[in-house]
C-alpha atoms as a PDB file:
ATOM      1  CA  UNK A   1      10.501  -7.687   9.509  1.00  0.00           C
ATOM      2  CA  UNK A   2      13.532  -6.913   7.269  1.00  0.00           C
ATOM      3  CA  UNK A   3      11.672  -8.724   4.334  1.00  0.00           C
ATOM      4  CA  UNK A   4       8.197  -6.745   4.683  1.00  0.00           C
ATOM      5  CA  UNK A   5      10.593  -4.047   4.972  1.00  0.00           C
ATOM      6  CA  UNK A   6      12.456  -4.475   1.827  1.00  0.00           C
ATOM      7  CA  UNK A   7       9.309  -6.120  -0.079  1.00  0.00           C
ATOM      8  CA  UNK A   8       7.280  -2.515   0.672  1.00  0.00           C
ATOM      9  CA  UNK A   9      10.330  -0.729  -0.572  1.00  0.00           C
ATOM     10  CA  UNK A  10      10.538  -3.017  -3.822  1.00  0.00           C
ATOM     11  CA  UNK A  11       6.541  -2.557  -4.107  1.00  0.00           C
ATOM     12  CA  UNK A  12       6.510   1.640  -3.228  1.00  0.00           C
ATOM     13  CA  UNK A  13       9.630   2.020  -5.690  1.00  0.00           C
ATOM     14  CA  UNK A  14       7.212   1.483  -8.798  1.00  0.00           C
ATOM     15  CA  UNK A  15       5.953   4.819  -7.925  1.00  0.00           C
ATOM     16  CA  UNK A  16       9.283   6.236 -10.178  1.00  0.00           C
ATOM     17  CA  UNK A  17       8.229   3.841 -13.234  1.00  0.00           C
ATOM     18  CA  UNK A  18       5.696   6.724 -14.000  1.00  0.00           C
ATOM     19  CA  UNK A  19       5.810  10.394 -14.933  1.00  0.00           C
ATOM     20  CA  UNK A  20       7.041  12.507 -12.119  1.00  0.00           C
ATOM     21  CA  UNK A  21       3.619  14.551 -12.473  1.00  0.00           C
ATOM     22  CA  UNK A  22       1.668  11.919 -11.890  1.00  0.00           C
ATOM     23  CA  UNK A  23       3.569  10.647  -8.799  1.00  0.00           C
ATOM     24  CA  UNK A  24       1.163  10.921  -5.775  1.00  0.00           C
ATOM     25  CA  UNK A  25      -1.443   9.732  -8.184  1.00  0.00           C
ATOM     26  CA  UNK A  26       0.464   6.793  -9.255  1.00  0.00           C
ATOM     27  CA  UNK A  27       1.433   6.305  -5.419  1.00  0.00           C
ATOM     28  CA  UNK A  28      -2.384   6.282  -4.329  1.00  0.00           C
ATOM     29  CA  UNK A  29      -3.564   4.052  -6.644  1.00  0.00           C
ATOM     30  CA  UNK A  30      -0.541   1.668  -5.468  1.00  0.00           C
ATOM     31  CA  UNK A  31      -1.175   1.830  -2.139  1.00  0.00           C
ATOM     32  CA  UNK A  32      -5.364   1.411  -2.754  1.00  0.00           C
ATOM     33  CA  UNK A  33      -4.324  -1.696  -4.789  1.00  0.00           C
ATOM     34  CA  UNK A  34      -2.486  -2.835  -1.835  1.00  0.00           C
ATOM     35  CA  UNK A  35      -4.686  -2.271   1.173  1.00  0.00           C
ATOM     36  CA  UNK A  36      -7.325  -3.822  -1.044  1.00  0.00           C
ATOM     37  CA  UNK A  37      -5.198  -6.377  -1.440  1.00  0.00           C
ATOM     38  CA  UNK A  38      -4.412  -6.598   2.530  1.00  0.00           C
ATOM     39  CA  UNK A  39      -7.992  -6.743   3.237  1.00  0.00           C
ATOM     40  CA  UNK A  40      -9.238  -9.564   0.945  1.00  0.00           C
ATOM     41  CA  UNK A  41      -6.384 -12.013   0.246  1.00  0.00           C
ATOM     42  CA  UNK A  42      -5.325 -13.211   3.242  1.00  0.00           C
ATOM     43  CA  UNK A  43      -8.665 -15.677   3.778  1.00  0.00           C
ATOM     44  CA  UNK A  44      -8.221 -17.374   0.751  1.00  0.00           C
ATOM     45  CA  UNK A  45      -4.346 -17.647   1.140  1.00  0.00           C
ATOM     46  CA  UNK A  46      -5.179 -19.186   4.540  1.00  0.00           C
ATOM     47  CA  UNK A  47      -3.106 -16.384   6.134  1.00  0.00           C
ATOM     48  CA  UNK A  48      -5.640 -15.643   8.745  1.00  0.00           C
ATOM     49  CA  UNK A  49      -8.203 -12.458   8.594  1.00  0.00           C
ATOM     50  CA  UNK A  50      -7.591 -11.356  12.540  1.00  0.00           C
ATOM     51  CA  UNK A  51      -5.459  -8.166  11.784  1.00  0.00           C
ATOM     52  CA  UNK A  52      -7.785  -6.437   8.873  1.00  0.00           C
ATOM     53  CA  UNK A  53     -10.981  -8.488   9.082  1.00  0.00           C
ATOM     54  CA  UNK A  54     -11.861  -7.454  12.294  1.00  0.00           C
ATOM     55  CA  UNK A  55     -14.540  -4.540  11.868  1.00  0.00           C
ATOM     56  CA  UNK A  56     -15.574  -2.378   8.762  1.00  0.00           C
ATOM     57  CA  UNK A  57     -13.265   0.033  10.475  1.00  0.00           C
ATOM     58  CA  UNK A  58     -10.269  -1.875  10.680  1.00  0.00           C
ATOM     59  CA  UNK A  59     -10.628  -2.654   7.305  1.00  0.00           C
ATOM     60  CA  UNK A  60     -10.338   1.066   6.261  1.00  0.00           C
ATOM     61  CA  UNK A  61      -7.922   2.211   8.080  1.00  0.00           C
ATOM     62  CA  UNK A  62      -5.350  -0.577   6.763  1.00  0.00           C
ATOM     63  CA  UNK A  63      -6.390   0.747   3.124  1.00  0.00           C
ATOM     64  CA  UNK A  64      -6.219   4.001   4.653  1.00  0.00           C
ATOM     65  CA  UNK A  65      -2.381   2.987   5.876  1.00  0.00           C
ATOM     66  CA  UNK A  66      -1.153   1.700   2.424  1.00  0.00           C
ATOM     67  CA  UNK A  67      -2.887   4.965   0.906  1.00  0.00           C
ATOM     68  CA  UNK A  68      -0.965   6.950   3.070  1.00  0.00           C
ATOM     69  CA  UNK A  69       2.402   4.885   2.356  1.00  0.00           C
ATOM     70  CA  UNK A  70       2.000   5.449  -1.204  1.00  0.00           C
ATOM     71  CA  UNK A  71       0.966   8.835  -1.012  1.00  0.00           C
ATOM     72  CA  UNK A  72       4.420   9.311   0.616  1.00  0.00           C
ATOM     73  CA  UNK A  73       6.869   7.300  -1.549  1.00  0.00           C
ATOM     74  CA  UNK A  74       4.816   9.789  -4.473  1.00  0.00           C
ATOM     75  CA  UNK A  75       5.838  12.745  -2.735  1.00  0.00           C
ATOM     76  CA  UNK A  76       9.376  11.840  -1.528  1.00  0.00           C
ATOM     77  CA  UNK A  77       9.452  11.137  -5.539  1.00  0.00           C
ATOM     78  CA  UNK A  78       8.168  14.315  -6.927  1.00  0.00           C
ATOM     79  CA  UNK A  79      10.506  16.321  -4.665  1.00  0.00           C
ATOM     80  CA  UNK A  80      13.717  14.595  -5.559  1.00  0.00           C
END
């Protein structure tokens, strides 16, 4: 748990390598790129699909999830 924790941190923290304007922007496309990436990569890693394979709408609401996560590490940026 403490390295998904700090891994999502390291991941979310790219969100200040861009313009400050352009922060929730920059966070949404990070998080898309990572629920994408949630959905599809764990089959051919051999990670197992159970937690985001399930149905069409489990599948969108972990993109929805990582959306959301980056659309908050863009705000929390913009504001400080």
């Amino acid at each position: 748990m403490a390295a998904d924790l700090a891994s999502n941190s390291a991941y979310y923290s790219l969100v200040a390598a861009g313009k400050r304007e352009r922060a929730l922007a920059t966070g949404a496309v990070l998080g898309l790129m990572a629920g994408v990436g949630a959905v599809l990569l764990p089959a051919p890693l051999g990670l197992g699909v159970g937690p985001t394979d399930r149905t069409m709408e489990t599948k969108l609401m972990s993109v929805g999830l990582y959306v959301a996560g980056g659309l908050a590490a863009g705000a929390v940026y913009s504001e400080l």
